[in-house]
Each structure stands twice: as C-alpha cells, then as structure tokens.
N, C-alpha and C. Protein backbone atom coordinates (compact mmCIF):
# COMPACT_ATOMS: atom_id res chain seq x y z
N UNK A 1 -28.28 115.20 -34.74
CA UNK A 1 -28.37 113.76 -34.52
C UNK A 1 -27.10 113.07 -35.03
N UNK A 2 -26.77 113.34 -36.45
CA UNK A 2 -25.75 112.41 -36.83
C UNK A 2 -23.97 112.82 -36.21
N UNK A 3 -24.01 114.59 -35.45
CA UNK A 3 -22.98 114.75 -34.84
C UNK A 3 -22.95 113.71 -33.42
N UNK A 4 -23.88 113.63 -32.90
CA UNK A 4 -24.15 112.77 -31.56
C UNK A 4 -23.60 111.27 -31.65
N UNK A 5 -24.01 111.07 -32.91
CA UNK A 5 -23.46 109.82 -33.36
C UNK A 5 -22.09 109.66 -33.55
N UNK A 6 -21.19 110.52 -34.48
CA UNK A 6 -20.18 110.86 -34.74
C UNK A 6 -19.02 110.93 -33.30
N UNK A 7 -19.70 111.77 -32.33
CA UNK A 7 -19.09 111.43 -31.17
C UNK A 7 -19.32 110.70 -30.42
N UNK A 8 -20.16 110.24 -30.34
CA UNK A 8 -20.21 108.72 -29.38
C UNK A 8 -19.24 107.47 -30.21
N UNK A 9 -19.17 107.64 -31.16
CA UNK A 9 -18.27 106.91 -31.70
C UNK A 9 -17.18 107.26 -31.81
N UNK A 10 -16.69 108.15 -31.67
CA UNK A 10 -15.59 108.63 -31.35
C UNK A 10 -14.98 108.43 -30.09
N UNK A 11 -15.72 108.60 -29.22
CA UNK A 11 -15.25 108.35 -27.38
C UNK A 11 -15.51 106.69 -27.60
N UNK A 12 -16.27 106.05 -27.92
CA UNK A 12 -16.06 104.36 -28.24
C UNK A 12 -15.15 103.64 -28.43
N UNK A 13 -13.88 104.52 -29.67
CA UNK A 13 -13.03 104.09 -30.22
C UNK A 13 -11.95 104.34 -29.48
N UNK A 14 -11.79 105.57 -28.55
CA UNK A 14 -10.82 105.91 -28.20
C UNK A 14 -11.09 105.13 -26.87
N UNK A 15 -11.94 105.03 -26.25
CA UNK A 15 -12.42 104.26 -25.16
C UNK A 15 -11.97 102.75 -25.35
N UNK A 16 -12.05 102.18 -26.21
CA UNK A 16 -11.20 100.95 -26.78
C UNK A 16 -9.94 100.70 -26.91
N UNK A 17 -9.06 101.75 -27.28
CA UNK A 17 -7.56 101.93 -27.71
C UNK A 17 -7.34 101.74 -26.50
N UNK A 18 -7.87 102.23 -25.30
CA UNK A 18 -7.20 102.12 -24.11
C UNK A 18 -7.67 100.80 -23.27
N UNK A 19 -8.71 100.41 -23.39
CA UNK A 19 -8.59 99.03 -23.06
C UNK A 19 -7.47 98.15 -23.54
N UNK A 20 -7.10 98.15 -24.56
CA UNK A 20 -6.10 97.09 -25.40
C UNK A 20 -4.67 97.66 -25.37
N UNK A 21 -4.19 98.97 -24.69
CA UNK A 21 -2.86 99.26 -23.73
C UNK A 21 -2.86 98.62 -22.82
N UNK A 22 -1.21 98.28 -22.57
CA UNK A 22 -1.05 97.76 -21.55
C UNK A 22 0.25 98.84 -21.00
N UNK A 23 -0.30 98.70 -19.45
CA UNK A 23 0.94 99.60 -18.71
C UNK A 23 2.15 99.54 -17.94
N UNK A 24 2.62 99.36 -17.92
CA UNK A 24 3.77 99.14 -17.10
C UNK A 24 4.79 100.34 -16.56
N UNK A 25 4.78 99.84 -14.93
CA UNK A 25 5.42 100.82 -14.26
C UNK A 25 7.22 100.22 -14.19
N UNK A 26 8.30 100.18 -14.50
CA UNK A 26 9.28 99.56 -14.53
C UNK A 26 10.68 100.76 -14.66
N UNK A 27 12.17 99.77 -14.63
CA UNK A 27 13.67 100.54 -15.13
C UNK A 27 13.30 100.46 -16.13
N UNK A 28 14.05 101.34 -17.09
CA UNK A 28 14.66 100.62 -18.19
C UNK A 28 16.04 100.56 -18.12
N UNK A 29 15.98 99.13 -18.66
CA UNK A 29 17.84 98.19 -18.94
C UNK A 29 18.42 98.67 -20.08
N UNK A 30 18.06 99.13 -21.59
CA UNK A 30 18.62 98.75 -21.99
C UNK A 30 17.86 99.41 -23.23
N UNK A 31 18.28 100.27 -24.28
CA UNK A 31 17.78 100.85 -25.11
C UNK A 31 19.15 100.73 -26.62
N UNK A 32 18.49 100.07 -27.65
CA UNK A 32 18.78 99.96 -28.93
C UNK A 32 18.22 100.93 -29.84
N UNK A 33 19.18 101.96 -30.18
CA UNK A 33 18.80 103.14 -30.98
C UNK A 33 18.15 102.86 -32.65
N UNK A 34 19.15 101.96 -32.96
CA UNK A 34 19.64 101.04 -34.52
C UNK A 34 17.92 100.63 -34.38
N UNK A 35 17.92 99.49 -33.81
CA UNK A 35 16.91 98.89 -34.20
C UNK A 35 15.71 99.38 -33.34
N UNK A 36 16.07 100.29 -32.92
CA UNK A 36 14.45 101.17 -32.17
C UNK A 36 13.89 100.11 -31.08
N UNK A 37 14.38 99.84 -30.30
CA UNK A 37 13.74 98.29 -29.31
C UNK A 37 14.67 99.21 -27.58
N UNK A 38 13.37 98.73 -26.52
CA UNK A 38 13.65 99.31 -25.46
C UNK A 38 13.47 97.72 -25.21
N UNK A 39 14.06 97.61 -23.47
CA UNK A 39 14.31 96.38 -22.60
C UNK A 39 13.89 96.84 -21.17
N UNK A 40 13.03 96.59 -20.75
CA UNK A 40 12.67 96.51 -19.47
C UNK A 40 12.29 95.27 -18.83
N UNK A 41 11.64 95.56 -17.61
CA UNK A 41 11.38 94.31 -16.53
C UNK A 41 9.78 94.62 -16.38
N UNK A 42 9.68 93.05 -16.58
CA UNK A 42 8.25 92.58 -16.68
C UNK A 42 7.69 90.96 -15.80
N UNK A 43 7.26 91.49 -14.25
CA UNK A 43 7.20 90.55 -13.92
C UNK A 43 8.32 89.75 -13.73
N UNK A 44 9.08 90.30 -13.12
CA UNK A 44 10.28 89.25 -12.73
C UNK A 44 11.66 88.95 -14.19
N UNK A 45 11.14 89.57 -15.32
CA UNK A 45 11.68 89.21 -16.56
C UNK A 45 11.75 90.50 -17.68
N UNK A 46 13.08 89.97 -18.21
CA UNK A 46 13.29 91.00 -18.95
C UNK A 46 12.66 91.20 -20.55
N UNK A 47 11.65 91.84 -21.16
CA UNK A 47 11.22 92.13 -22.09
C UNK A 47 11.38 92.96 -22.72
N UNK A 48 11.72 92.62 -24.25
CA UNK A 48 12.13 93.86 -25.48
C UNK A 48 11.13 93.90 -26.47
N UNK A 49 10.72 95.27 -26.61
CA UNK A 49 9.66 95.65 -27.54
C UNK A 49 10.26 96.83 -28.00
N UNK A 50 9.44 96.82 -29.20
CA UNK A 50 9.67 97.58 -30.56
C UNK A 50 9.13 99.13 -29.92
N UNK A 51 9.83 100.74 -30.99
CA UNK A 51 8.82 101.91 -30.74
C UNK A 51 8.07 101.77 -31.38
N UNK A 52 7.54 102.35 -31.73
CA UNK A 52 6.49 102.93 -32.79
C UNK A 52 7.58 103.99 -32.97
N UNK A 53 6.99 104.53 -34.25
CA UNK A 53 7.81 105.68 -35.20
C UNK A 53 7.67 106.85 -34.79
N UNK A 54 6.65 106.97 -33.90
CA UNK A 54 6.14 108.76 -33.43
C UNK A 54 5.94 108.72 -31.86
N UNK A 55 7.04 107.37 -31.00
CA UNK A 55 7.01 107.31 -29.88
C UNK A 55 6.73 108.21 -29.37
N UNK A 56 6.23 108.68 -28.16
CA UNK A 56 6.71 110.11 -27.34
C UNK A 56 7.29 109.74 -26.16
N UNK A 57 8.35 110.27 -25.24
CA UNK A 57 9.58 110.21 -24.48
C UNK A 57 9.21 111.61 -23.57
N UNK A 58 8.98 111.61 -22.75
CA UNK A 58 8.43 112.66 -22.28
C UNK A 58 9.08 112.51 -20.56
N UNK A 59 8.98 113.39 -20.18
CA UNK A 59 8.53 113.59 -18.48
C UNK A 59 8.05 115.23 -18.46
N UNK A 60 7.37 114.95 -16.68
CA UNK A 60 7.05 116.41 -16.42
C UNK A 60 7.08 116.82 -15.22
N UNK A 61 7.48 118.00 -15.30
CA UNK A 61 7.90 118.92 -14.30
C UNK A 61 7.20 118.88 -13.41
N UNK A 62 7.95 119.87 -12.58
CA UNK A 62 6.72 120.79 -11.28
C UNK A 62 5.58 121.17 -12.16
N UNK A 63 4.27 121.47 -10.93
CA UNK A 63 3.41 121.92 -11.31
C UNK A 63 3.56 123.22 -11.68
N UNK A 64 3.21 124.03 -12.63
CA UNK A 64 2.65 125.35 -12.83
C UNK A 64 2.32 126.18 -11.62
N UNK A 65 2.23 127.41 -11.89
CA UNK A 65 1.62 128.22 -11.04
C UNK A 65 0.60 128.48 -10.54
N UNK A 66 -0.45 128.66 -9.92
CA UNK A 66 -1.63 128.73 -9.87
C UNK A 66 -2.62 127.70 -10.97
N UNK A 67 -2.34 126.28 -10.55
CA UNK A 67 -2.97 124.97 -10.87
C UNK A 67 -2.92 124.83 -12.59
N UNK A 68 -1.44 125.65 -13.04
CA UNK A 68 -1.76 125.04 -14.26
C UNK A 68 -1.22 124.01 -14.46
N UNK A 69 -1.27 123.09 -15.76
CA UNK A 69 -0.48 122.00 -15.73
C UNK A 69 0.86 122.33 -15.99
N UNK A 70 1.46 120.57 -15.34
CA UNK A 70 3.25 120.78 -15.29
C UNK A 70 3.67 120.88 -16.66
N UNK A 71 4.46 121.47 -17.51
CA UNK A 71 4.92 121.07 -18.89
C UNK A 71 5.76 120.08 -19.29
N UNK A 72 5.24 119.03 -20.21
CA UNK A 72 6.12 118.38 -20.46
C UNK A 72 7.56 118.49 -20.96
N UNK A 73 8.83 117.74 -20.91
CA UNK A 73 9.82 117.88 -21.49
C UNK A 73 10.18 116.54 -22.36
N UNK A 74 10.31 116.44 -23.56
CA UNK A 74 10.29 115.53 -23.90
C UNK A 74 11.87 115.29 -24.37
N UNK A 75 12.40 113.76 -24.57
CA UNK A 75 13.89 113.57 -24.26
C UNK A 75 14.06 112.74 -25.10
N UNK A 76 15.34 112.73 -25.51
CA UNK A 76 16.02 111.63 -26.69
C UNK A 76 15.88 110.19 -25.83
N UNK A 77 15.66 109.50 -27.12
CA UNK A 77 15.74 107.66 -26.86
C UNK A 77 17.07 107.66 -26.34
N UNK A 78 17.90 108.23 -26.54
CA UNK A 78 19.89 107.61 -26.02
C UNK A 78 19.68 108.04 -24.49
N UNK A 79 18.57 108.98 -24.02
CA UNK A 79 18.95 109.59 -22.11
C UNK A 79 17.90 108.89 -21.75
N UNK A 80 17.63 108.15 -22.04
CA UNK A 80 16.16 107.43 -21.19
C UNK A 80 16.56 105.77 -20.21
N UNK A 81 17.86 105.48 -20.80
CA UNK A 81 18.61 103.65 -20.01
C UNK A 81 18.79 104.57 -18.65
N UNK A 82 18.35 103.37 -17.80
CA UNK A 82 18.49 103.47 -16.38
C UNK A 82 17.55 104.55 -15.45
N UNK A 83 16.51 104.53 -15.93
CA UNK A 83 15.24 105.43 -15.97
C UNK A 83 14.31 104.74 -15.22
N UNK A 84 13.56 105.10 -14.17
CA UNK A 84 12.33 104.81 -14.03
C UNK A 84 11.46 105.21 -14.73
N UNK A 85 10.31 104.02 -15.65
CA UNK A 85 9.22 105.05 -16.37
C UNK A 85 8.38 104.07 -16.34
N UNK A 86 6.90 105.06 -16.72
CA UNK A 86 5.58 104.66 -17.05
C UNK A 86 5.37 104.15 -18.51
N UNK A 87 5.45 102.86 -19.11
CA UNK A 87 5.94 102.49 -20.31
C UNK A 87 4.36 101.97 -20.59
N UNK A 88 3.60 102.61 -21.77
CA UNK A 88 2.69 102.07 -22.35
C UNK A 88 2.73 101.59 -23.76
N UNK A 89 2.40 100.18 -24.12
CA UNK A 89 2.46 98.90 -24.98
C UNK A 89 1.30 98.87 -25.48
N UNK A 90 1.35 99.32 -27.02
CA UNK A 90 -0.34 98.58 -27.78
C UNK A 90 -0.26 98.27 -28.88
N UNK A 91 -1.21 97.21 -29.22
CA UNK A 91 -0.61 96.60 -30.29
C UNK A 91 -1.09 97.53 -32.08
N UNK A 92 -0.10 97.36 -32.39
CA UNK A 92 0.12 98.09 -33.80
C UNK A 92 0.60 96.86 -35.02
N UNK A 93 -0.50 97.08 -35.90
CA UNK A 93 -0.22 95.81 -36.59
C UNK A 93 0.24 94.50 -36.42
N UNK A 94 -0.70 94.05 -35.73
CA UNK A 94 -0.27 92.60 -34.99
C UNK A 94 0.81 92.48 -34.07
N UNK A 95 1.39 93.62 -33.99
CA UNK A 95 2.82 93.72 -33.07
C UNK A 95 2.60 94.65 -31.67
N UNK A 96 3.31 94.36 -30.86
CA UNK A 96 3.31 95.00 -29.50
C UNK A 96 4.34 96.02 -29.33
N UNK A 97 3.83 97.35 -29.22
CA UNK A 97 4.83 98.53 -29.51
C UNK A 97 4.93 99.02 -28.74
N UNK A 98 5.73 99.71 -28.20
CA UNK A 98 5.63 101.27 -27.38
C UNK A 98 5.59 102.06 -28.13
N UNK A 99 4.27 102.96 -27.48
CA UNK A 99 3.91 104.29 -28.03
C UNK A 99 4.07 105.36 -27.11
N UNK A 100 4.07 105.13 -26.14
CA UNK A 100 4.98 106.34 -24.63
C UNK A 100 5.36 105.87 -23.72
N UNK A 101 6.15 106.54 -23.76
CA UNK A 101 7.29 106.19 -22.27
C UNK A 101 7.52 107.71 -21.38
N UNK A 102 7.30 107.77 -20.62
CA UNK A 102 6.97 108.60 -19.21
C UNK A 102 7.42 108.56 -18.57
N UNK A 103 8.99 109.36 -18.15
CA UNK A 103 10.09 108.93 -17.53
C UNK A 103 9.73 109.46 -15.49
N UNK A 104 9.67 109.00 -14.93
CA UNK A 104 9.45 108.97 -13.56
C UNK A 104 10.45 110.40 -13.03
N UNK A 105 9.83 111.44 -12.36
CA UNK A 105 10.98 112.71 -12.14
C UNK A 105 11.06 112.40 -10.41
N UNK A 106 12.10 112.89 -9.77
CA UNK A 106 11.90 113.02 -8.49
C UNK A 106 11.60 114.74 -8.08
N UNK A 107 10.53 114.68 -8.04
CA UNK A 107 10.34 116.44 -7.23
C UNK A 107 10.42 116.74 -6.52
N UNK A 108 11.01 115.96 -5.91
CA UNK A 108 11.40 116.32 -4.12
C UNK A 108 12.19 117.91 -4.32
N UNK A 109 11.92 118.71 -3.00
CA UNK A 109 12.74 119.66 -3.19
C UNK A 109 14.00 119.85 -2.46
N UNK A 110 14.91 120.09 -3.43
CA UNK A 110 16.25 120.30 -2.10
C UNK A 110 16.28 121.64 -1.49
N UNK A 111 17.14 120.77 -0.11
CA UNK A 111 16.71 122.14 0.77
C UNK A 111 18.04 123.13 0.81
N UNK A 112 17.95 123.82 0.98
CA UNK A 112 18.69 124.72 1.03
C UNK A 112 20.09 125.10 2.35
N UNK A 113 21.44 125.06 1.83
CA UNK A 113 22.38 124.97 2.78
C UNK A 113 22.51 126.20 3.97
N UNK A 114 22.26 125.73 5.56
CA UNK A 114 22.62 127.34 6.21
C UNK A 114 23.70 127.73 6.27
C-alpha cells in the first residue's frame, strides 16, 4: 500500500515538472560562456535565459539497428550558436532556466557519387 502511494506520487511530481516547462522550437543567436546565458527567438523576439549548472546539450543520431534507440551525443556550450534546437525552460528558483537544449540533426542521407 504505502509503495503505491510512494509512486503515485512520484509520477504526480514528475507529471507536474512538466507541466511548468516550457518548450521552444527555435536558432540559437547567441551563446555567453562567462555568464552561462543562451539567446534565442521567441515569438518574433529575441530572449536570453540563464543554464542551469547540469544543463544537458545533447543531439541524436541515426537510429540504432534493429529499433534500438539513436545515441545521444552530447556537445560543448561554445558549438551550439547558430543551431537549430529544441530548447526547454523551467523555472528554478524563481528564475527561468534552461535545463536542455536538443540540437536539431539533419539525417537526411547523402547520396552517393556515380
């Protein structure tokens, strides 16, 4: 009984964290290493928000072989300006952070010269 509880409250909380993300599909303009602050476009406008300390910077590959998942690669804050990414914002101590950024890959395949 009290594990049932334990996890329902558990999927509650985490079920919550993600209500109160916000997502954004956008470039990024403009990345400040010093002061840890990315710049993207929001709605017509340019917005700068803070990382969080344990950001993750990621993209991912092709799929795996036989349906496993793609592996992530995860990438320095300095190669990420001029990026398409999936930028998710939540608030962390009264403040609006990025906690991942999900850099957009093109998988197209090139074809091969005859």
């Amino acid at each position: 009984m009290f594990r049932s509880a334990l996890v329902g409250s558990a999927i509650l909380f985490l079920s919550l964290n993600l209500v109160f993300a916000d997502t954004f599909k956008s470039k990024i303009k403009a990345v400040d290493d010093e002061k840890r602050t990315v710049t993207f476009e929001v709605d017509g406008k340019d917005k700068t928000y803070g990382l969080t300390k344990d950001v993750k910077i990621y993209s991912v590959g092709k799929k795996g072989k036989k349906d496993k998942e793609a592996p992530e690669t995860l990438i320095p804050l300095a190669n990420i300006k001029d990026k398409s990414a999936t930028i998710t914002v939540d608030k962390v101590d009264d403040k609006d952070l990025v906690t991942i950024i999900k850099i957009e890959t093109d998988l197209k395949k090139k074809k091969k010269a005859q």
